[in-house]
Protein backbone atom coordinates (compact mmCIF):
# COMPACT_ATOMS: atom_id res chain seq x y z
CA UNK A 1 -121.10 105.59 68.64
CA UNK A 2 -119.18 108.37 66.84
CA UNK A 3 -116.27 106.47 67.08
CA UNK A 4 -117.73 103.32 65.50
CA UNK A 5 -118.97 105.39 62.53
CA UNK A 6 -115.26 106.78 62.20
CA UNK A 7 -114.27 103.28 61.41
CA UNK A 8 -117.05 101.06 59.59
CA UNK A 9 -117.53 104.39 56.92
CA UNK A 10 -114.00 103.77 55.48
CA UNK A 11 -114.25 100.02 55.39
CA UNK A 12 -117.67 100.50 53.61
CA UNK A 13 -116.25 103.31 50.78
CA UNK A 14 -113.41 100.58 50.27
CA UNK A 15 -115.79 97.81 50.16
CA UNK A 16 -118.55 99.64 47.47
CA UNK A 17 -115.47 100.30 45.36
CA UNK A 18 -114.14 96.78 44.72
CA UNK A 19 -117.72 95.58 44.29
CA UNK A 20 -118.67 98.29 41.23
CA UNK A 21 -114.52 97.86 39.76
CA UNK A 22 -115.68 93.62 39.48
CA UNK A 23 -119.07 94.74 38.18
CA UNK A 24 -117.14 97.16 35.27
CA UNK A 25 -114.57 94.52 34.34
CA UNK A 26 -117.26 91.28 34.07
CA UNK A 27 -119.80 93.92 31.46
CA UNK A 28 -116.75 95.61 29.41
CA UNK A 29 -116.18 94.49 26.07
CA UNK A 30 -113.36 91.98 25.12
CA UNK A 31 -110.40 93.43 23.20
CA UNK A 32 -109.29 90.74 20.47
CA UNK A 33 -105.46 89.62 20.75
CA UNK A 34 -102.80 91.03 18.59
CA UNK A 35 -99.49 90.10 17.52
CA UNK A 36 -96.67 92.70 18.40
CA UNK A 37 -95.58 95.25 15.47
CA UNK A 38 -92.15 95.36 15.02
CA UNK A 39 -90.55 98.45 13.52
CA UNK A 40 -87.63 98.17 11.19
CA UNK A 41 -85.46 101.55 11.49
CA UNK A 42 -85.45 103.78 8.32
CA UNK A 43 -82.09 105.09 7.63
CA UNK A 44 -80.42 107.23 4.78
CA UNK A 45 -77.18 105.74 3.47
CA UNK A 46 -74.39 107.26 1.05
CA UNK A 47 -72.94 104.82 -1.48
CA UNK A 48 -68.87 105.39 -1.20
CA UNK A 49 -66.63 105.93 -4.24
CA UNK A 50 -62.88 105.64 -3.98
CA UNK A 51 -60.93 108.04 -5.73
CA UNK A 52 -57.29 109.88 -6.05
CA UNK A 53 -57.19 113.13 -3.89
CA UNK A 54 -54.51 115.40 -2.88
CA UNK A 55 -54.14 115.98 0.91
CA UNK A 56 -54.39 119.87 1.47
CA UNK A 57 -53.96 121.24 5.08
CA UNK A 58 -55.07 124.86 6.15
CA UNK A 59 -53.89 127.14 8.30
CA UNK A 60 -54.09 131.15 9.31
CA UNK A 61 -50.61 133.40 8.85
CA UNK A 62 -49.54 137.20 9.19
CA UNK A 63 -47.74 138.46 6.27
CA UNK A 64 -44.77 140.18 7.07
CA UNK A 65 -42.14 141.51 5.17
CA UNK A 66 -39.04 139.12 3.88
CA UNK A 67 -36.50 142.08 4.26
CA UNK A 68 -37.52 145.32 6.74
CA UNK A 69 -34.65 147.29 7.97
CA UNK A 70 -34.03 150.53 10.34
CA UNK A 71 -32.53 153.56 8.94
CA UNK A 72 -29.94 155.20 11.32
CA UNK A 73 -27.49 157.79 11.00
CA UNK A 74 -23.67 156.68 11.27
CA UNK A 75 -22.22 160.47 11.59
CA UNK A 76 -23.49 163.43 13.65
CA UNK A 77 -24.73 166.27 11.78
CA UNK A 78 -28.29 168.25 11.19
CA UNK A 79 -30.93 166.89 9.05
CA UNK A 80 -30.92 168.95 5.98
CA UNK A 81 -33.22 167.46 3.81
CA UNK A 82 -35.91 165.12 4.16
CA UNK A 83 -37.44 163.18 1.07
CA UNK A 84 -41.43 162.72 0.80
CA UNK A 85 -41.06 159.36 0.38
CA UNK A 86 -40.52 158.79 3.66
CA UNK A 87 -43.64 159.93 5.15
CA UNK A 88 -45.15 156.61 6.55
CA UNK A 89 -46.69 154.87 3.46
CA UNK A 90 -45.01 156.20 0.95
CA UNK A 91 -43.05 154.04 -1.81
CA UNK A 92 -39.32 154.47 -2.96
CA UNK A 93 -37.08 153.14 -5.41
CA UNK A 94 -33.72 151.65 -4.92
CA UNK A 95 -31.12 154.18 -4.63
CA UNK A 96 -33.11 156.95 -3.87
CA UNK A 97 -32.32 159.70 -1.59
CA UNK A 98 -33.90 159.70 1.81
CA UNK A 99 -32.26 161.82 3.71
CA UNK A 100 -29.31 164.41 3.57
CA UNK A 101 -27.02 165.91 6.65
CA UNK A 102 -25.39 168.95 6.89
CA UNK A 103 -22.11 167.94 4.91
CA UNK A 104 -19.72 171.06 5.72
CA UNK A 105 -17.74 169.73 8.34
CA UNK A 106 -17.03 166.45 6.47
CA UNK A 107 -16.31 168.38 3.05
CA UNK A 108 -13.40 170.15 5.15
CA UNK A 109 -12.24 167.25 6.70
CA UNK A 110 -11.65 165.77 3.68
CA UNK A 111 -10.07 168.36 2.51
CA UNK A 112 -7.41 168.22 5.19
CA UNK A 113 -7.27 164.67 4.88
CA UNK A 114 -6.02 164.87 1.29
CA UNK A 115 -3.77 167.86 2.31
CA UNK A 116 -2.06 165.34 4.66
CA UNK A 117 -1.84 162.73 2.13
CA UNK A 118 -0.22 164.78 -0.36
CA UNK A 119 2.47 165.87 2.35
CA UNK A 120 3.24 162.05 3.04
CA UNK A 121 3.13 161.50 -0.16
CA UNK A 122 5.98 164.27 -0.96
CA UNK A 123 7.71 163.09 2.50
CA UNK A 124 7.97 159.42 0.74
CA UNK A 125 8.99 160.39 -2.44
CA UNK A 126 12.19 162.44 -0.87
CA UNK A 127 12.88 159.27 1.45
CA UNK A 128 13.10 157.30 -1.56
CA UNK A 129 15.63 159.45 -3.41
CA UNK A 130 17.66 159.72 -0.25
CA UNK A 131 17.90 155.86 0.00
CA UNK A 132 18.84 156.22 -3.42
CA UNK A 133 21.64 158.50 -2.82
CA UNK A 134 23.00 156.76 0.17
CA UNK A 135 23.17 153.15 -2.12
CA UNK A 136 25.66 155.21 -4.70
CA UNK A 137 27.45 156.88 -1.66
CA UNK A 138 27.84 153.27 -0.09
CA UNK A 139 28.89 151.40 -3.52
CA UNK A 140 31.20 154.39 -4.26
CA UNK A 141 33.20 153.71 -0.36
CA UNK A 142 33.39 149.86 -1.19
CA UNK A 143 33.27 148.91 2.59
CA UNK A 144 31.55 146.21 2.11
CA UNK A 145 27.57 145.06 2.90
CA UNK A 146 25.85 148.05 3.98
CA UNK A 147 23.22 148.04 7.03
CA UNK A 148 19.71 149.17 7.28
CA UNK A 149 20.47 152.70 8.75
CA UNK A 150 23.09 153.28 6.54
CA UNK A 151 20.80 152.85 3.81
CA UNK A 152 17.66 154.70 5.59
CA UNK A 153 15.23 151.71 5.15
CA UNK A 154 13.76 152.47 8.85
CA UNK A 155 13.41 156.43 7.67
CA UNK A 156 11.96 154.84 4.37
CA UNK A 157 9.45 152.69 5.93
CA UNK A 158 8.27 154.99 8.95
CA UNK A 159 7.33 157.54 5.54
CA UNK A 160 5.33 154.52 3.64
CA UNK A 161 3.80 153.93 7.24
CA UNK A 162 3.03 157.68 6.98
CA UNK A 163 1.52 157.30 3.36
CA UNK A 164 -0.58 154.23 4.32
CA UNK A 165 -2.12 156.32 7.20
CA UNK A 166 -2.56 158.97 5.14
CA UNK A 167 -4.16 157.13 2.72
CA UNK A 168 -6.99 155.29 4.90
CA UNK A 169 -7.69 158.58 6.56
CA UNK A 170 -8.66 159.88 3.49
CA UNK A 171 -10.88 156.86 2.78
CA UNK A 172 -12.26 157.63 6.22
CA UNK A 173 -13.16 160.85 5.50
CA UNK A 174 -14.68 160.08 1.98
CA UNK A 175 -17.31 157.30 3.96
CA UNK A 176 -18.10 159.98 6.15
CA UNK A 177 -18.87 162.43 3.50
CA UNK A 178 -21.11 159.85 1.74
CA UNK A 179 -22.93 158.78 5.08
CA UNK A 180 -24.49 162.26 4.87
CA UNK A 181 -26.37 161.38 2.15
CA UNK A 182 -29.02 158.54 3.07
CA UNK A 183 -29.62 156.08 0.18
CA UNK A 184 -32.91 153.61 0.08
CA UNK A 185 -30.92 150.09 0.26
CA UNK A 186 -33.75 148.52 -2.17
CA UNK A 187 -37.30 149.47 -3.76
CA UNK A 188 -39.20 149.65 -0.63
CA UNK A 189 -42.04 151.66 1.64
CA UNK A 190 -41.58 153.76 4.82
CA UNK A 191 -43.59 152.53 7.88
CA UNK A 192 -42.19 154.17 10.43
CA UNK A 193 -40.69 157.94 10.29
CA UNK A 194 -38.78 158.99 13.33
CA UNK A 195 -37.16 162.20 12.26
CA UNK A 196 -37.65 165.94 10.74
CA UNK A 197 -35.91 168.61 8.86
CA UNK A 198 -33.54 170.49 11.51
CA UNK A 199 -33.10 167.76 13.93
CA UNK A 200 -29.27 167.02 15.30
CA UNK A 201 -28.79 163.43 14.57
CA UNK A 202 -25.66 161.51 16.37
CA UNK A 203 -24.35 157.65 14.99
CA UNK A 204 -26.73 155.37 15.82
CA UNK A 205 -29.91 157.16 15.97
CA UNK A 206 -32.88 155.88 14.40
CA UNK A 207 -34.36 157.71 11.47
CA UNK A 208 -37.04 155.44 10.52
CA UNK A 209 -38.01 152.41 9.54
CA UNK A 210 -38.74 150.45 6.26
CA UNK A 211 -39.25 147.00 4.44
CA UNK A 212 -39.11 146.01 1.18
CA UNK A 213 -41.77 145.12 -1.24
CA UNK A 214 -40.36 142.39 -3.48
CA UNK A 215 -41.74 139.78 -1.71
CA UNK A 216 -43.58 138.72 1.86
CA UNK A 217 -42.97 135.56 4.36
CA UNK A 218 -46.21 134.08 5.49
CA UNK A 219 -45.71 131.85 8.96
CA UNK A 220 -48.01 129.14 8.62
CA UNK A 221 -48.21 127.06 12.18
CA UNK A 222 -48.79 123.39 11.43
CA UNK A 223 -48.92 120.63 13.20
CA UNK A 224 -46.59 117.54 13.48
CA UNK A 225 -48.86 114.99 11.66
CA UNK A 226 -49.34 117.40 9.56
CA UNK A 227 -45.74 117.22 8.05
CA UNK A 228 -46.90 113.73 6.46
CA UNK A 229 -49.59 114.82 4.66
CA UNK A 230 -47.32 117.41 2.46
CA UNK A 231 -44.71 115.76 2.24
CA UNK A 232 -42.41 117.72 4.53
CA UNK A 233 -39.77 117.55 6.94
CA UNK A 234 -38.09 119.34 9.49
CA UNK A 235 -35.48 120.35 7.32
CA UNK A 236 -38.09 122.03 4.85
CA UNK A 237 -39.62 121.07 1.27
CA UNK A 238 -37.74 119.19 -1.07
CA UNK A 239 -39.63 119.99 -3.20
CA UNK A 240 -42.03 123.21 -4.44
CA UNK A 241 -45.00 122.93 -2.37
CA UNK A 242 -47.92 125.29 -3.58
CA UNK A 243 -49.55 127.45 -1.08
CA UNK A 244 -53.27 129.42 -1.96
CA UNK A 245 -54.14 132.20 0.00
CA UNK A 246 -57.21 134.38 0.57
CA UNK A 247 -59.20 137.21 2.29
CA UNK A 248 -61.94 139.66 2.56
CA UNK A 249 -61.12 142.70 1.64
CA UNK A 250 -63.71 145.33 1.55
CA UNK A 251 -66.70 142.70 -0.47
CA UNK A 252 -64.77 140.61 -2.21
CA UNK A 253 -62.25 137.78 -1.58
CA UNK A 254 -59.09 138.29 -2.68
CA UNK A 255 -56.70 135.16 -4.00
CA UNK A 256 -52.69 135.10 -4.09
CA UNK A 257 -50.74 132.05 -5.12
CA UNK A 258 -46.76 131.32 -3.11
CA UNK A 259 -45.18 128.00 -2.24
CA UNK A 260 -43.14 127.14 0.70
CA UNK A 261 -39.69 127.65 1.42
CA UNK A 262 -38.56 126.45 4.67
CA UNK A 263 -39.62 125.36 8.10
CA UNK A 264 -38.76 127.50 11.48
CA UNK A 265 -35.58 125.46 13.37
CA UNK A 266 -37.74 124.59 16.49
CA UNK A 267 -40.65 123.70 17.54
CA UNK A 268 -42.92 126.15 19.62
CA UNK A 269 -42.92 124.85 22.93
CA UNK A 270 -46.48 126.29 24.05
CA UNK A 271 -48.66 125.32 20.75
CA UNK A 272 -45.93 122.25 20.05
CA UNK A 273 -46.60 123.25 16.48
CA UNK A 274 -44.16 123.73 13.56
CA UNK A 275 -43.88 126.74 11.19
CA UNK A 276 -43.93 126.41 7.66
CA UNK A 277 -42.66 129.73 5.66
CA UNK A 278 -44.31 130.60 2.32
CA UNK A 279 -43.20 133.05 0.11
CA UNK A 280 -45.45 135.82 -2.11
CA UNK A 281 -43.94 137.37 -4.70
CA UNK A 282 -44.45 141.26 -5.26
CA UNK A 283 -47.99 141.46 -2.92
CA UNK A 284 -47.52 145.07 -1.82
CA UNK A 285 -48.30 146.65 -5.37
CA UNK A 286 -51.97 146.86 -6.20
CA UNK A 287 -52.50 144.31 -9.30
CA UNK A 288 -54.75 144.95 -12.10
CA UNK A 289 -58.03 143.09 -10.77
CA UNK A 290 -57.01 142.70 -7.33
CA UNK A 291 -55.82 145.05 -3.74
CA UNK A 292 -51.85 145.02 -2.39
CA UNK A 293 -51.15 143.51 0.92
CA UNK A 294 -50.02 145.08 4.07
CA UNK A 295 -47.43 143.86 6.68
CA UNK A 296 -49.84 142.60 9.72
CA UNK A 297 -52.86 141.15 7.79
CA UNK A 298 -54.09 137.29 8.29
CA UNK A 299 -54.42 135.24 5.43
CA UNK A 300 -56.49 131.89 5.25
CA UNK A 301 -53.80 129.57 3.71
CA UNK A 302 -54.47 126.25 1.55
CA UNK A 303 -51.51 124.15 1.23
CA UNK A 304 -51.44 121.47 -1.22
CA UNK A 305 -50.67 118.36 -0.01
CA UNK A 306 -49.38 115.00 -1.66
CA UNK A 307 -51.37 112.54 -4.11
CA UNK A 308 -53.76 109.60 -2.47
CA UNK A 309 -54.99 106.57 -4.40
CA UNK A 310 -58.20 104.94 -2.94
CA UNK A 311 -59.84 107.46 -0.68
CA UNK A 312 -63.12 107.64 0.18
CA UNK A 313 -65.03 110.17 0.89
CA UNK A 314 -67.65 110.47 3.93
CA UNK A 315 -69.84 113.27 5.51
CA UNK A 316 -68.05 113.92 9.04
CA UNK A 317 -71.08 112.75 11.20
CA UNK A 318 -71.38 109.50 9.23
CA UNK A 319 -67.55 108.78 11.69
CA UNK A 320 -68.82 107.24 15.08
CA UNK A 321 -66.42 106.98 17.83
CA UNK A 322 -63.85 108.62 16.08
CA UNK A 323 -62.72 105.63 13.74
CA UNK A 324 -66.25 103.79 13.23
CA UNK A 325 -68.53 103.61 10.71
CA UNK A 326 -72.22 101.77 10.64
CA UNK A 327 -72.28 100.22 6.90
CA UNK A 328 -75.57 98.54 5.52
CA UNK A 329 -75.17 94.82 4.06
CA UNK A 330 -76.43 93.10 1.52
CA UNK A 331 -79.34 91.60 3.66
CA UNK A 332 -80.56 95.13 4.48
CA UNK A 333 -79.00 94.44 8.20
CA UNK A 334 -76.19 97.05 9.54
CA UNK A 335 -72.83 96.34 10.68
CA UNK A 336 -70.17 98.42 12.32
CA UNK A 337 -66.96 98.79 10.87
CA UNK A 338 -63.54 100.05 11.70
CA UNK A 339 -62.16 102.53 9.55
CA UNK A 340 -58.53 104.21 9.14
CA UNK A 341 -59.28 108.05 9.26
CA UNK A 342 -56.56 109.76 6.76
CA UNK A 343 -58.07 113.52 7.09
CA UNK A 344 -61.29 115.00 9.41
CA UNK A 345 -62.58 119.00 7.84
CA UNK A 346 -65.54 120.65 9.27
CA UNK A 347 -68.11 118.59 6.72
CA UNK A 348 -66.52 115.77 5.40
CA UNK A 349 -63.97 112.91 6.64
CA UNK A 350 -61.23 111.10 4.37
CA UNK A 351 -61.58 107.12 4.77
CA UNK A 352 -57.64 105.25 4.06
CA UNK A 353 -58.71 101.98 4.65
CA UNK A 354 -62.19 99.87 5.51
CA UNK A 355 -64.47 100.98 2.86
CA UNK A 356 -64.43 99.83 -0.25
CA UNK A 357 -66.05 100.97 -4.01
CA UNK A 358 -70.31 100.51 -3.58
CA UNK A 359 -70.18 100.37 0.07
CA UNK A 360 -73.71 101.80 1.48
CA UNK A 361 -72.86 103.86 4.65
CA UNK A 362 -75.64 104.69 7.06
CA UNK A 363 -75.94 108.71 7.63
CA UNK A 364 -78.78 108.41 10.02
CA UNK A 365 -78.00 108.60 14.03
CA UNK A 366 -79.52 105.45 15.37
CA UNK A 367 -80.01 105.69 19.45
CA UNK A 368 -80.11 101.97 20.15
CA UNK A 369 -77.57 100.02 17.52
CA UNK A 370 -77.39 96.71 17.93
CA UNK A 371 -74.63 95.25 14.95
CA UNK A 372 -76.52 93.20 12.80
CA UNK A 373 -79.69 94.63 13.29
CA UNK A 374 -82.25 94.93 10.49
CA UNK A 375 -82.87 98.34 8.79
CA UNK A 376 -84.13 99.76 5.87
CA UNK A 377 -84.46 102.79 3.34
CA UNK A 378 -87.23 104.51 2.57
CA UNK A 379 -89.81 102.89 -0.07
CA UNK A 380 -88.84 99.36 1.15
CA UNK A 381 -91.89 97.89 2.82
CA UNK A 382 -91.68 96.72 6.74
């Protein structure tokens, strides 16, 4: 019995349920038919304008220094003076004194150089009255053509040989003299001091380091299709190509103008990019509404390219696909076009070729594009 129950009581629940789902379907009301809605897609267009632009590239450099050198000593001797401008930071002018050695030692030596040169020069002078007196003796004996000894021409050149030596040891002695005193080559600044007052200094020691201020290089790394766009080769500029740079410094942005002057001779084989070298004049002197530069800091750098005729100008996400553009026809209905891409920046794309003056470019993302389908703007009815 229990086990009959188990199975009529589902078939019965199952049963009960199709007979009230009939029941609520014959009562209900009756919906009236509709026609399907179709939805054209609202889009936002730009309207294209050609026009001339120039192409500019940009790029990040370090400025550095177009001349730096190191200052060594080229005698041995102990550091006797020690200018101020060569504490690190300090400016100098061309010509100015550095550095002096202890000069004592090279005063005397040049003292006995000149000695010695006065003795040869004494030695030479009798040699050449005693090949003067052997001549007479030998015209006076009429033996004929004399020879070299009897003459004394080998005595008479070993004592010019003498002279010459003489001579250049003196010079000798005079550079080292003037080596103790340490000259700046050109108007510069001192980055790097290496030495004090009392120190023994031998040839080739380093004394510090400087660069000078008349004008920076700025490496700017570019790359190869890049070259096109300003004109430039691998052999440099032909002509002057303007370069602006800025920064922040402190809360204000700073401008310099420079142009380029050459490319680097090779490539960099890990970036494959291509160095362009711009020149600044005079950037390490504060100027009169703006800060001084320092070897080591990066500049933004806006290099102006070369004139384009009939460019056109698009917002960068208006570019599908990299070299596509959805454009909106005449009968409201959109079409996809291929474009030639000339230049991409962060907001804003420049069009070659494919879009002409009055063109209406669609702006607006659409998730299923079909080409040719209808769209429209807003205002326009359905």
């Amino acid at each position: 019995m229990k086990l009959l129950i188990r199975i009529a009581l589902p078939v019965l629940v199952l049963v009960f349920g199709f007979l009230v789902k009939n029941y609520l379907v014959a009562t209900g009301p009756l919906l009236p038919p509709q026609d399907p809605e179709f939805l054209i897609p609202l889009v936002e267009i730009t309207v294209s304008e050609t026009e001339t632009t120039t192409l500019d590239v940009t790029a990040f450099g370090e400025v550095r220094p177009r001349s730096s050198s190191s200052v060594v000593a080229e005698v041995a001797a102990r550091v006797t003076f020690v200018s101020d401008k060569l504490y690190r930071g300090a400016f100098f002018e061309e010509g100015e004194v550095l550095l002096r050695l202890d000069d004592t030692d090279y005063v005397s030596a040049l003292a006995v150089r000149q000695a010695t040169q006065d003795q040869a020069a004494a030695a030479l002078e009798l040699e050449q009255a005693a090949v003067e007196i052997a001549k007479q003796e030998w015209e006076l004996l009429g033996k004929g053509e004399a020879s070299a000894a009897a003459l004394r021409k080998p005595q008479l050149a070993a004592a010019v040989a003498t002279m010459r030596a003489a001579v250049a040891n003196v010079r000798i002695a005079q550079n080292n003299l003037q080596r103790t005193t340490i000259r700046a080559p050109y108007a510069g600044r001192t980055q790097m001091r290496n030495v004090e007052l009392g120190n023994w200094v031998t040839p080739g020691s380093p004394l510090a380091t400087i660069y000078a201020i008349d004008a920076a290089e700025i490496s700017l790394p570019l790359p190869a299709n890049a070259l096109g766009k300003l004109g430039l080769s691998l052999a440099g500029p032909s002509s002057e190509i303007r370069v602006d740079f800025q920064a922040v410094i402190g809360d204000s942005t700073e401008h310099w103008q420079g142009h380029l002057v050459r490319t680097d001779s090779v490539v960099d084989p890990t970036t494959r990019m291509i160095g362009a070298i711009a020149l600044l004049e005079n950037p390490f002197q504060a100027r009169e509404n703006g800060s001084a530069l320092a070897p080591g800091m990066f500049l933004h750098a806006t290099i102006r390219g070369r004139e384009v005729q009939g460019i056109v100008r698009i917002p960068r996400h208006a570019l599908r696909m990299g070299n596509l553009v959805w454009v909106m026809n005449a009968e409201n209905r959109a079409e996809e076009r291929e474009v030639t891409v000339l230049q991409n920046t962060v907001i804003e794309s420049l069009i070659a070729s494919g879009l002409e003056q009055g063109d209406r470019v669609i702006l607006t993302e659409l998730p299923l594009f079909v080409d040719g389908m209808q769209v429209r703007l807003e205002g326009e009815e359905q």
